[in-house]
C-alpha atoms as a PDB file:
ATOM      1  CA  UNK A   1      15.588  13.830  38.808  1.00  0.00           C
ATOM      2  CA  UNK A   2      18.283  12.741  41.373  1.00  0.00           C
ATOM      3  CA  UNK A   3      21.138  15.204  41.462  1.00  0.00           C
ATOM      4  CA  UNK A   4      24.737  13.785  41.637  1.00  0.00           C
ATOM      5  CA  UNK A   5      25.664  15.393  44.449  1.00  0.00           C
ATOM      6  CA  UNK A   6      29.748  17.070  44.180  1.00  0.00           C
ATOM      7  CA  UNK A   7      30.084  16.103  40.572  1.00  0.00           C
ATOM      8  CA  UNK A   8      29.410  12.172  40.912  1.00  0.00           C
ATOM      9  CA  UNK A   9      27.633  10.131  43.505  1.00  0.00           C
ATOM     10  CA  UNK A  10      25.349   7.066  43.197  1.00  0.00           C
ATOM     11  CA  UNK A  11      22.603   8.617  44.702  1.00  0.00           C
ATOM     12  CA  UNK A  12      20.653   5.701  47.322  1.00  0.00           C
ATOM     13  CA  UNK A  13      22.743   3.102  45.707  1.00  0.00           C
ATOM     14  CA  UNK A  14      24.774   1.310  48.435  1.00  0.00           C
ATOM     15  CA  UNK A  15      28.440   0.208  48.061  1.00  0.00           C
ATOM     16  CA  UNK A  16      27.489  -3.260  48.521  1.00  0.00           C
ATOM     17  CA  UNK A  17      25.126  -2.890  45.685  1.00  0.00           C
ATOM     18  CA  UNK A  18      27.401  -0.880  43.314  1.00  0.00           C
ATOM     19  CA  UNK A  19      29.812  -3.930  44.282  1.00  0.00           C
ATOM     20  CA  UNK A  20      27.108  -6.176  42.903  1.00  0.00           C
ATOM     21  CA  UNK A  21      26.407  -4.405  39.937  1.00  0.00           C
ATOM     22  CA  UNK A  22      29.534  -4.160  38.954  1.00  0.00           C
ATOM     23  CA  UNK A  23      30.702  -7.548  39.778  1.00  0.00           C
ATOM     24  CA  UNK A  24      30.444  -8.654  35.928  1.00  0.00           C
ATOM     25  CA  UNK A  25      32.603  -6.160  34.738  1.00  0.00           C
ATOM     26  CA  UNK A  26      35.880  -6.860  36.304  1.00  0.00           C
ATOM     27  CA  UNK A  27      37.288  -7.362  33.246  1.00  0.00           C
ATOM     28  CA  UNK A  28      35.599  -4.474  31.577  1.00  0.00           C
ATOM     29  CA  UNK A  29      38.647  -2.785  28.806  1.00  0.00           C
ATOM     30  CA  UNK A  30      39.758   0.561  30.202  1.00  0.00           C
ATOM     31  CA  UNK A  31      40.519   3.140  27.349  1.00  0.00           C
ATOM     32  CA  UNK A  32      42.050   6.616  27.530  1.00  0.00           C
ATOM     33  CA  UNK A  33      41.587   9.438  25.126  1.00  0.00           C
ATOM     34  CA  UNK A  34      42.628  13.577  24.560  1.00  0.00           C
ATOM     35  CA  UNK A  35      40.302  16.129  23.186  1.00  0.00           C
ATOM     36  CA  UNK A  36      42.142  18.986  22.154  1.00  0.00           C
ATOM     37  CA  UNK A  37      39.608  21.490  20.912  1.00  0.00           C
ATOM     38  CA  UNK A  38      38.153  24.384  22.719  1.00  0.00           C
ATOM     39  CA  UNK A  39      34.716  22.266  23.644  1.00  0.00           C
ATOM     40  CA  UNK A  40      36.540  19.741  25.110  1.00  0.00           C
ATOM     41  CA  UNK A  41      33.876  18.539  27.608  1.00  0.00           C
ATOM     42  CA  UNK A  42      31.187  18.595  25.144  1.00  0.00           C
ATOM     43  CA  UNK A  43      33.676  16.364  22.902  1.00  0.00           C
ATOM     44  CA  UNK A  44      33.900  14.104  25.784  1.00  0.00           C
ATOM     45  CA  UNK A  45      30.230  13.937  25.870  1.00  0.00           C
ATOM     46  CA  UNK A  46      29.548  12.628  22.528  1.00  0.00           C
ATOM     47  CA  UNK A  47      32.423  10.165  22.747  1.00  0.00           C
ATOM     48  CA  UNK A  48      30.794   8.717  26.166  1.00  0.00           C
ATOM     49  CA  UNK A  49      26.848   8.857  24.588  1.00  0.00           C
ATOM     50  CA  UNK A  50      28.224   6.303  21.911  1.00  0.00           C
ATOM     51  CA  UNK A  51      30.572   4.068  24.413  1.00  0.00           C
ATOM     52  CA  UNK A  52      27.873   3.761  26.569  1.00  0.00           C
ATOM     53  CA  UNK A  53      24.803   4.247  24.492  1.00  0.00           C
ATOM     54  CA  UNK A  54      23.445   6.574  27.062  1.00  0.00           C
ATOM     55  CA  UNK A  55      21.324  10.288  25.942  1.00  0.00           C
ATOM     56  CA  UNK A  56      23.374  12.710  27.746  1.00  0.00           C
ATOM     57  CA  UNK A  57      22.537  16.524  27.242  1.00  0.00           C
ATOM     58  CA  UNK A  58      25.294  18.901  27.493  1.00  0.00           C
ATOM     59  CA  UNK A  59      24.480  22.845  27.895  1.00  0.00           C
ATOM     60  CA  UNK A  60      27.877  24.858  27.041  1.00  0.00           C
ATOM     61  CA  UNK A  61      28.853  27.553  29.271  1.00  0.00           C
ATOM     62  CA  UNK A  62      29.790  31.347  27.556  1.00  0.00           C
ATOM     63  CA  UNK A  63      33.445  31.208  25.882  1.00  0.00           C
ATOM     64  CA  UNK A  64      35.392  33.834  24.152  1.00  0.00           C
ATOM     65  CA  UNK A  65      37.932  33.342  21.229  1.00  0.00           C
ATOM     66  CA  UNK A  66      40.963  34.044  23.363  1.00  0.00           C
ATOM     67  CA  UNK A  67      39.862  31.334  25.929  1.00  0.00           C
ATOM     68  CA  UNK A  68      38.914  28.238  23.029  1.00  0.00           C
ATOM     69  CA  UNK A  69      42.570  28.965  21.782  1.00  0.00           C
ATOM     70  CA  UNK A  70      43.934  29.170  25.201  1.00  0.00           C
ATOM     71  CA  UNK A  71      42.269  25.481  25.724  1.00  0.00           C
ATOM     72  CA  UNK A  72      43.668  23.784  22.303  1.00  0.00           C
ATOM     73  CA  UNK A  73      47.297  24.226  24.956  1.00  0.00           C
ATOM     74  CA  UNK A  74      46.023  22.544  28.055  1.00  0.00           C
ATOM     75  CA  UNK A  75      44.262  19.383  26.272  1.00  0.00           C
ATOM     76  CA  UNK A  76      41.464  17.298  28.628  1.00  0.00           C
ATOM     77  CA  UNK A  77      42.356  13.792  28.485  1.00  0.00           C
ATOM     78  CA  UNK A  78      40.208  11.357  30.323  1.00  0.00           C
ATOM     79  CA  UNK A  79      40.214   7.546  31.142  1.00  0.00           C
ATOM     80  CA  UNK A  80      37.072   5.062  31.063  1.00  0.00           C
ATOM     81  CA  UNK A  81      35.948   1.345  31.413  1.00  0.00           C
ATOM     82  CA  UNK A  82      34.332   0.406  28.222  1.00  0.00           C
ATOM     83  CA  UNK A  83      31.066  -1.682  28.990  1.00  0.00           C
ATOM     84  CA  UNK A  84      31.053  -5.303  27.979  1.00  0.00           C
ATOM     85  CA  UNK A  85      27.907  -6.188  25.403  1.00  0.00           C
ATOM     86  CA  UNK A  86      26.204  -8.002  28.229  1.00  0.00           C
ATOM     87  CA  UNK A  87      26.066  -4.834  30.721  1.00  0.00           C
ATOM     88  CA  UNK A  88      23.008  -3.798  31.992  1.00  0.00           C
ATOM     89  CA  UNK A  89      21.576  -0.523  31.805  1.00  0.00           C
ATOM     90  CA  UNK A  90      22.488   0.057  35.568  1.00  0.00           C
ATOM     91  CA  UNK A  91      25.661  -0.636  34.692  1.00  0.00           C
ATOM     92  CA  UNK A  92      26.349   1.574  32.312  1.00  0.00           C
ATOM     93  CA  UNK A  93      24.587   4.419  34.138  1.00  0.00           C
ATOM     94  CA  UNK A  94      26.862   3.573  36.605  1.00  0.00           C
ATOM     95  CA  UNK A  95      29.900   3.495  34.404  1.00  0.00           C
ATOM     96  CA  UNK A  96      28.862   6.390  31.994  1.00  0.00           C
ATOM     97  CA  UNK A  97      28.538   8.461  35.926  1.00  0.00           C
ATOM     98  CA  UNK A  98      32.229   7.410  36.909  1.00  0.00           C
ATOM     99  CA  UNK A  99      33.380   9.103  33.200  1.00  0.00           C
ATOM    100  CA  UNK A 100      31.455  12.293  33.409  1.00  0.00           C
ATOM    101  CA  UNK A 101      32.787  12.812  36.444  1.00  0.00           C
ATOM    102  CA  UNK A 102      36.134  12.337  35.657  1.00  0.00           C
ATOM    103  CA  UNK A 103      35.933  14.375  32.367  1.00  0.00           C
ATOM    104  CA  UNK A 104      34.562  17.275  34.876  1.00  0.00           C
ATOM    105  CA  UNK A 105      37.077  16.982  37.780  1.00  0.00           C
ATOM    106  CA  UNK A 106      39.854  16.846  35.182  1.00  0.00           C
ATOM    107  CA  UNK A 107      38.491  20.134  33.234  1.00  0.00           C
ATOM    108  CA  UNK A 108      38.100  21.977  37.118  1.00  0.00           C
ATOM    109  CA  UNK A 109      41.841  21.209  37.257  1.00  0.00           C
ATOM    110  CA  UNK A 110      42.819  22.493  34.225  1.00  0.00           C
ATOM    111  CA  UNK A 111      40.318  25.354  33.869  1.00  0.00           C
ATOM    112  CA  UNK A 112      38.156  25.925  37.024  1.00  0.00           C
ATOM    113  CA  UNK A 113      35.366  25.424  35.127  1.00  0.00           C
ATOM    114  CA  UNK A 114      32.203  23.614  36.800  1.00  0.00           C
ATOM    115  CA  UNK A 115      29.524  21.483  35.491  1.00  0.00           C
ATOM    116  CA  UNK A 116      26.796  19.646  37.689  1.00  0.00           C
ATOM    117  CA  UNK A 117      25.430  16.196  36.371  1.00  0.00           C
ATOM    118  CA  UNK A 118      22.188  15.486  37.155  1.00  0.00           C
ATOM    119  CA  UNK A 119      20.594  12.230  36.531  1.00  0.00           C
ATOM    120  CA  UNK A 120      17.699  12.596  34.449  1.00  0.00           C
ATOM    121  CA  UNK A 121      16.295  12.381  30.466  1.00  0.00           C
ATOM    122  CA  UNK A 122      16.778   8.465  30.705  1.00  0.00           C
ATOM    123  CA  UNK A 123      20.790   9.448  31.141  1.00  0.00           C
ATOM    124  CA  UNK A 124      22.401  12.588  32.156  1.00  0.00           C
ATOM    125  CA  UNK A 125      22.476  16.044  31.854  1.00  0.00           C
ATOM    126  CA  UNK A 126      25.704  18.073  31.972  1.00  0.00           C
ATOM    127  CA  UNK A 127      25.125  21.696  33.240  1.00  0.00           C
ATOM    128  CA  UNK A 128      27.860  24.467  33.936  1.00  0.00           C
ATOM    129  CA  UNK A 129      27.422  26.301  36.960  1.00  0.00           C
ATOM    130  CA  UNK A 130      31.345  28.097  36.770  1.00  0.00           C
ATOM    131  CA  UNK A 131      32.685  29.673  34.013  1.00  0.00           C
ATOM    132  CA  UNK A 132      36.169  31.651  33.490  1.00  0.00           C
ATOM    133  CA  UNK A 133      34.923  34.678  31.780  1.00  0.00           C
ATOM    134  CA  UNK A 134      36.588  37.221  29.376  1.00  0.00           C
ATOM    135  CA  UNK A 135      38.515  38.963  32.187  1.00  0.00           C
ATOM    136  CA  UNK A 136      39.989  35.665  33.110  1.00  0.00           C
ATOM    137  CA  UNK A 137      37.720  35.300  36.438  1.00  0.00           C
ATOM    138  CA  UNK A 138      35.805  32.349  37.695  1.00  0.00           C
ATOM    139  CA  UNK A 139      32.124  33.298  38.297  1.00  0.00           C
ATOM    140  CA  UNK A 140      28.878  31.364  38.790  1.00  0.00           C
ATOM    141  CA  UNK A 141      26.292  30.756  35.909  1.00  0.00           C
ATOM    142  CA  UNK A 142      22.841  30.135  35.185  1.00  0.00           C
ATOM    143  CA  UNK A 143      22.243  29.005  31.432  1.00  0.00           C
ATOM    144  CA  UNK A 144      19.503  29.873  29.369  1.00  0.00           C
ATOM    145  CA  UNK A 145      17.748  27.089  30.321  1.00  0.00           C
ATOM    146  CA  UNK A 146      17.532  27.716  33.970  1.00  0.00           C
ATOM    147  CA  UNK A 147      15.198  30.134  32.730  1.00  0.00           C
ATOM    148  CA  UNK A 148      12.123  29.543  34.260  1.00  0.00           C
ATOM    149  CA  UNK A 149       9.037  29.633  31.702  1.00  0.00           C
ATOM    150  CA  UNK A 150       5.331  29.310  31.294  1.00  0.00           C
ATOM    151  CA  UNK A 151       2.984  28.007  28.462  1.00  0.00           C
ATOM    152  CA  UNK A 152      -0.517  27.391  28.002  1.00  0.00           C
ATOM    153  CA  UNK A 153      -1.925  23.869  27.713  1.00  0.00           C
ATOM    154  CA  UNK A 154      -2.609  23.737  24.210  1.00  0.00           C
ATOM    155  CA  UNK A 155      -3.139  21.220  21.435  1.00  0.00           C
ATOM    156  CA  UNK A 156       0.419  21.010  19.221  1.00  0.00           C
ATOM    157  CA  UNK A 157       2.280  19.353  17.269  1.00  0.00           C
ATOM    158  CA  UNK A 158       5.208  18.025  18.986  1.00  0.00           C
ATOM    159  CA  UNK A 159       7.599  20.197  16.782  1.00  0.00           C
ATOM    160  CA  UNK A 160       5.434  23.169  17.305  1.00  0.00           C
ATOM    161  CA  UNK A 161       5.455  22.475  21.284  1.00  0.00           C
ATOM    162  CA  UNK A 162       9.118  22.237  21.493  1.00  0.00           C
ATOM    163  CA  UNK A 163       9.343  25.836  19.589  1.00  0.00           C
ATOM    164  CA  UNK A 164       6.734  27.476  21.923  1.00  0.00           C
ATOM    165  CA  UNK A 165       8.751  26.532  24.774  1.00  0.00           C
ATOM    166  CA  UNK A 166      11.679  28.394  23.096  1.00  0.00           C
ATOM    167  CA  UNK A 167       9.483  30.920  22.390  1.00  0.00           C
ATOM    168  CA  UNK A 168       8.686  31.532  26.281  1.00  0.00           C
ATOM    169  CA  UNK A 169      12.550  31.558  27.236  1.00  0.00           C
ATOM    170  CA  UNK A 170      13.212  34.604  24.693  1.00  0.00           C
ATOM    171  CA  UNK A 171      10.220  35.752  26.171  1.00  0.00           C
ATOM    172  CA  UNK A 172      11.151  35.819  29.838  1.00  0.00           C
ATOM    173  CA  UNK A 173      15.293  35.883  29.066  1.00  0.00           C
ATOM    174  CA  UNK A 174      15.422  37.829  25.898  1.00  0.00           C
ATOM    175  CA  UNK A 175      17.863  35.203  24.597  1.00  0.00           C
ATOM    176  CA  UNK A 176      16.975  33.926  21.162  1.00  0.00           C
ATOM    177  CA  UNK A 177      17.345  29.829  20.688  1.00  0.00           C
ATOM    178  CA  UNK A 178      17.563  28.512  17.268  1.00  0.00           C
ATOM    179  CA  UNK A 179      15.985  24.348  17.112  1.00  0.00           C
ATOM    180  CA  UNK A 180      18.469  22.702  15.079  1.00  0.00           C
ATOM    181  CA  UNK A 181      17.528  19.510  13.580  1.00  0.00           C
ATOM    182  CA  UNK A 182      14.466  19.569  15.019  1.00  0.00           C
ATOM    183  CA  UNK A 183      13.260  17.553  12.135  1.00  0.00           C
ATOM    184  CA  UNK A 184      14.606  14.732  15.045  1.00  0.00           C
ATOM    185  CA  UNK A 185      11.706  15.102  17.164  1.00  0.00           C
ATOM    186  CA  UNK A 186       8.559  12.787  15.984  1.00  0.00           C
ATOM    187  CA  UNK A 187       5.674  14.706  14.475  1.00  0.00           C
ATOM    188  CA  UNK A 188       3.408  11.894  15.598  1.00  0.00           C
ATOM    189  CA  UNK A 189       2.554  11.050  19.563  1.00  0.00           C
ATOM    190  CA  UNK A 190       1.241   7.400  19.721  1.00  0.00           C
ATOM    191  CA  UNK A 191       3.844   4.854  18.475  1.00  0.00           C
ATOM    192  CA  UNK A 192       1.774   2.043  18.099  1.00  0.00           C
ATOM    193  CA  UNK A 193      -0.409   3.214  15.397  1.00  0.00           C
ATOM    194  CA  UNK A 194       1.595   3.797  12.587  1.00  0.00           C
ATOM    195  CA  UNK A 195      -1.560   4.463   9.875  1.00  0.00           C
ATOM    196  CA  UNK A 196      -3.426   6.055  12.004  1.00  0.00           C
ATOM    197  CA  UNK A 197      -1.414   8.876  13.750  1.00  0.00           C
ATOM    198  CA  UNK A 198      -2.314  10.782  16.234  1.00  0.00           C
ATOM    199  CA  UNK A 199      -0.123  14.091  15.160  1.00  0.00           C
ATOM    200  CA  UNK A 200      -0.893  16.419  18.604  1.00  0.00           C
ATOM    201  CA  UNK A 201      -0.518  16.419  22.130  1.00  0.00           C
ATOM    202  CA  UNK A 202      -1.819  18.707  25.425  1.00  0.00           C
ATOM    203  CA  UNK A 203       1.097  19.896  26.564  1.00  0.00           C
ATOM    204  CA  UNK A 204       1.574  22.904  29.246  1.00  0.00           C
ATOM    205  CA  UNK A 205       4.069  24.641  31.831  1.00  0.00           C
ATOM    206  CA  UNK A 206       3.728  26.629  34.662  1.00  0.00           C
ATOM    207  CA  UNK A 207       6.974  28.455  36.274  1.00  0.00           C
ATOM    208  CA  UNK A 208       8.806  25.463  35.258  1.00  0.00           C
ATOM    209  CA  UNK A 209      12.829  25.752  34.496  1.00  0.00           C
ATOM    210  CA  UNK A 210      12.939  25.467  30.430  1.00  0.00           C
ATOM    211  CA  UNK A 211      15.680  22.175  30.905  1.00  0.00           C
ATOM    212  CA  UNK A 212      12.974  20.039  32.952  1.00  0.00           C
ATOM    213  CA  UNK A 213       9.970  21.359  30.305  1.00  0.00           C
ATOM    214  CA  UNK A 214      11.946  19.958  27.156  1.00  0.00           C
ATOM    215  CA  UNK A 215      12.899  16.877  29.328  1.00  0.00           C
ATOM    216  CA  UNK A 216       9.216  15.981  30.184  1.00  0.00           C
ATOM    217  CA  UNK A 217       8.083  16.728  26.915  1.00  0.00           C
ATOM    218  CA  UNK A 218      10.828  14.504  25.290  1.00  0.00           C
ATOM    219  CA  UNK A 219       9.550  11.451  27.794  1.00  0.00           C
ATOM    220  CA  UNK A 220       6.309  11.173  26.268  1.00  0.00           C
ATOM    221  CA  UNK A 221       7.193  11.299  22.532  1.00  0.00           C
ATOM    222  CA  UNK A 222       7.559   8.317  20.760  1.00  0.00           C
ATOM    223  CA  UNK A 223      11.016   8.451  19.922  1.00  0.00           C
ATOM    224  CA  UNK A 224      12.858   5.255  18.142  1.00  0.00           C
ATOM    225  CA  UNK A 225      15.501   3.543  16.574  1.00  0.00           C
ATOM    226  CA  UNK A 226      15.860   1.045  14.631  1.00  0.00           C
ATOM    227  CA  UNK A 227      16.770  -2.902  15.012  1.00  0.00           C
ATOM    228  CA  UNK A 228      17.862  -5.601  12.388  1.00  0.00           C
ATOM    229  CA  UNK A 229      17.780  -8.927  12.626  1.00  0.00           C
ATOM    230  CA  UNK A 230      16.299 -12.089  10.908  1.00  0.00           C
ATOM    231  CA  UNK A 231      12.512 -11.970   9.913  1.00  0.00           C
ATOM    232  CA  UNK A 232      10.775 -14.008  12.174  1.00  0.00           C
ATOM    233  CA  UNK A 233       8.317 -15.322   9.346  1.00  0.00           C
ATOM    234  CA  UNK A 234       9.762 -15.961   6.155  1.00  0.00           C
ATOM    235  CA  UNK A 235       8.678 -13.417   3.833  1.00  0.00           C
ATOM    236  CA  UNK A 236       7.858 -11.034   6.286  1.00  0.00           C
ATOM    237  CA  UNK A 237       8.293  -7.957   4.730  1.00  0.00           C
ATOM    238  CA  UNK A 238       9.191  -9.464   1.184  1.00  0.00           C
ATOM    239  CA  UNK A 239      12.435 -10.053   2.307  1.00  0.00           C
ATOM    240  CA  UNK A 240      12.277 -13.956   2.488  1.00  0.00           C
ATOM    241  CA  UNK A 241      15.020 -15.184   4.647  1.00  0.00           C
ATOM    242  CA  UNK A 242      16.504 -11.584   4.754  1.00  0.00           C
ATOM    243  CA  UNK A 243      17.313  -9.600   7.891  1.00  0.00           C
ATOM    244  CA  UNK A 244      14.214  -7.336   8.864  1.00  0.00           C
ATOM    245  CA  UNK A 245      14.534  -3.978  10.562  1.00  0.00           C
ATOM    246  CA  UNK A 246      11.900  -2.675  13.375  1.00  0.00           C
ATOM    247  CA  UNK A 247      11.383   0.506  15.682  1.00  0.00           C
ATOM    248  CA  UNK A 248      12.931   0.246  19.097  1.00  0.00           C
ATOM    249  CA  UNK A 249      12.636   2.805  21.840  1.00  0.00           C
ATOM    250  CA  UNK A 250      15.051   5.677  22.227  1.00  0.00           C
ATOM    251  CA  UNK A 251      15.550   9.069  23.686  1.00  0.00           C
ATOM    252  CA  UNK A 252      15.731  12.422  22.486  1.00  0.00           C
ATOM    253  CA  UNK A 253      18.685  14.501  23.188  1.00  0.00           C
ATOM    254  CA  UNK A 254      19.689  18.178  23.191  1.00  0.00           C
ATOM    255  CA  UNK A 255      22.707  20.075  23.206  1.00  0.00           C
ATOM    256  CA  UNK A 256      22.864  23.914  23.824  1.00  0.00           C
ATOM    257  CA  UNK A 257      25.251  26.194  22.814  1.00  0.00           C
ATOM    258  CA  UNK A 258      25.224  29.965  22.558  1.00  0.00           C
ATOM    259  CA  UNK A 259      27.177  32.680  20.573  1.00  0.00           C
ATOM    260  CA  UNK A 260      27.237  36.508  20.826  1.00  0.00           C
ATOM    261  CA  UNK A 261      23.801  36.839  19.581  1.00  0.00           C
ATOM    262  CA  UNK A 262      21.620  33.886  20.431  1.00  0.00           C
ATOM    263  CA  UNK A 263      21.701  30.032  20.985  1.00  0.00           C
ATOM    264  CA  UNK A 264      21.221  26.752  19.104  1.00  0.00           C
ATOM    265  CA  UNK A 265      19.437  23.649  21.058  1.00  0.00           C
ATOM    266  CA  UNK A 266      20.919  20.762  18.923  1.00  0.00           C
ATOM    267  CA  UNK A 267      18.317  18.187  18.904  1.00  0.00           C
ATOM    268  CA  UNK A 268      19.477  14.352  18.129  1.00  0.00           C
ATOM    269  CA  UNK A 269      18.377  10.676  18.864  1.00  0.00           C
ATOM    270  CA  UNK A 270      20.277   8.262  20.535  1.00  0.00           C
ATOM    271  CA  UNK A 271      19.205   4.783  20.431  1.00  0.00           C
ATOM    272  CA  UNK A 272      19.956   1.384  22.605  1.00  0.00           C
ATOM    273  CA  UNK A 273      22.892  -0.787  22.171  1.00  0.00           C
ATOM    274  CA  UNK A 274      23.255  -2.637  18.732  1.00  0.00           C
ATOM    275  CA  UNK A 275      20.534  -0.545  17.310  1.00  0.00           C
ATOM    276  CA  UNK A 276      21.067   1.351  13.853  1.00  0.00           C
ATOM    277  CA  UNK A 277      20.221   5.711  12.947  1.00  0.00           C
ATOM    278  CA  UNK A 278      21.160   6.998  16.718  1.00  0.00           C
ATOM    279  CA  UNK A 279      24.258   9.225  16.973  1.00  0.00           C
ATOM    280  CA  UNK A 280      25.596   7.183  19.337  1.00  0.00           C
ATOM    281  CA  UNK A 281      25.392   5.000  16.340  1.00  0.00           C
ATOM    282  CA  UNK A 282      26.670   7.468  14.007  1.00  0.00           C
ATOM    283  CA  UNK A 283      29.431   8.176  16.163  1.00  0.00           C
ATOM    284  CA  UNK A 284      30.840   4.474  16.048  1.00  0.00           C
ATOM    285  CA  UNK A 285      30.420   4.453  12.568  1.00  0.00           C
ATOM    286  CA  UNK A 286      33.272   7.358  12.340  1.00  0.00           C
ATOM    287  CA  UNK A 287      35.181   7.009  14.399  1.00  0.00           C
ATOM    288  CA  UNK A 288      35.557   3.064  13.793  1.00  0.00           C
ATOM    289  CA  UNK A 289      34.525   1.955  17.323  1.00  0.00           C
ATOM    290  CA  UNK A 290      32.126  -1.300  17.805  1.00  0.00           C
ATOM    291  CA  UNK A 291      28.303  -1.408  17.393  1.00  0.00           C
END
């Protein structure tokens, strides 16, 4: 994982390159938007998954009731370049990097709040490490799942894997993290083999933070979307000259957010451009942007 060092930088990429890169999207639409509510950023975060069709985890720092009302006040607004359909995936990493930033300078200013972003997950992951607590002071953070953690390498099922490794943080933090929809990560671990599925994996961690654990267990599930588009044989299927629909690759996300008496990790998929089921995709659908 390459960290974006003070809240956004391109890491080795030169500025002749980014130059490059971005050379096709000079004309790109720019769009600006306000999220009122108290989770502002992590608003901001699923509005930029589905503009950019990128998995981007978001971990929520602690917040009382007198500072989410405070918030609805002060509103974040941000502004972002909308990638054309033709945009590469570098360019939208690059793209969906200038908006996170922004959303996290522009919540600093209001707030004093800070998040890191840290390229990794096939995305980004959005981190506090500042937090205005109760008294009204800012103060550093580490999130549940800096919490470093150890399992044994053991046969499971990729759902059961995910909940030992939330197992081991209550374990070693004593903080309790409910899976929700976990019914989004694939009980099966070789995609190609449909009829035939191979339904564990050896999976282990040693002293490992519990954010990079889930992220390298997430990389080697088979994780998809779905894609329509006319049958390439006619009656493939039994459609005839219908459109057909077939798995694509995507990414598992998670977001984390804690109460007074434990945490959820919200598991969800988000899948490429133009393909269907994501929440990227589900998004779009609601809010009436473009597919």
């Amino acid at each position: 994982m390459t960290q974006f060092k003070s809240l956004f930088s391109l890491g080795r990429t030169t500025p002749l390159v980014l130059v490059l890169l971005l050379s096709g999207l000079a004309h790109a639409e720019t769009q600006s938007i306000t999220f009122s509510e108290g989770h502002a950023v992590r608003d901001a975060v699923d509005r930029l998954e589905a503009v950019y069709d990128l998995p981007i985890t978001y971990e929520d720092p602690p917040m009382s009731y007198e500072y989410e009302v405070a918030k609805t006040i002060k509103p974040l607004s941000i502004t972002y370049e909308v990638p054309p359909p033709n945009a590469t995936l570098e360019q939208r990493k690059i793209l969906a990097a200038e908006a996170l930033a922004t959303v996290v300078r522009n919540n600093a200013a209001l707030w004093g709040d800070e998040f890191k972003i840290i390229e990794g997950n096939g995305g980004f992951e959005v981190v506090p490490v500042r937090y205005r607590n109760s008294a009204g002071m800012i103060v550093g953070l580490h999130t549940v799942l800096d919490t470093p953690i150890s399992i044994p390498a053991e046969d499971r099922t990729p759902q059961e894997t995910v909940k030992a490794i939330l197992q081991a943080v209550k374990a070693s933090s004593g903080v309790d993290i409910i899976p929700g929809a976990i019914a989004a990560v694939p009980n099966r671990t070789n995609p190609t083999n449909e009829r035939r599925p191979v339904s564990k994996l050896n999976f282990g961690a040693a002293n490992e933070p519990a954010r990079d654990v889930l992220a390298r267990l997430f990389a080697q599930l088979p994780v998809t979307g779905a894609k329509v588009g006319p049958c390439l044989n006619r009656g493939e299927g039994g459609n005839g000259d219908q459109n057909c629909y077939w798995n694509v690759p995507a990414n598992l996300v998670w977001q984390q957010w804690c109460g007074e008496m434990a945490c959820l990790l919200h598991l969800h998929v988000i899948t490429p451009p133009g393909s269907l089921y994501g929440q990227n995709w589900a998004y779009k659908q609601e809010h009436n942007m473009p597919q």
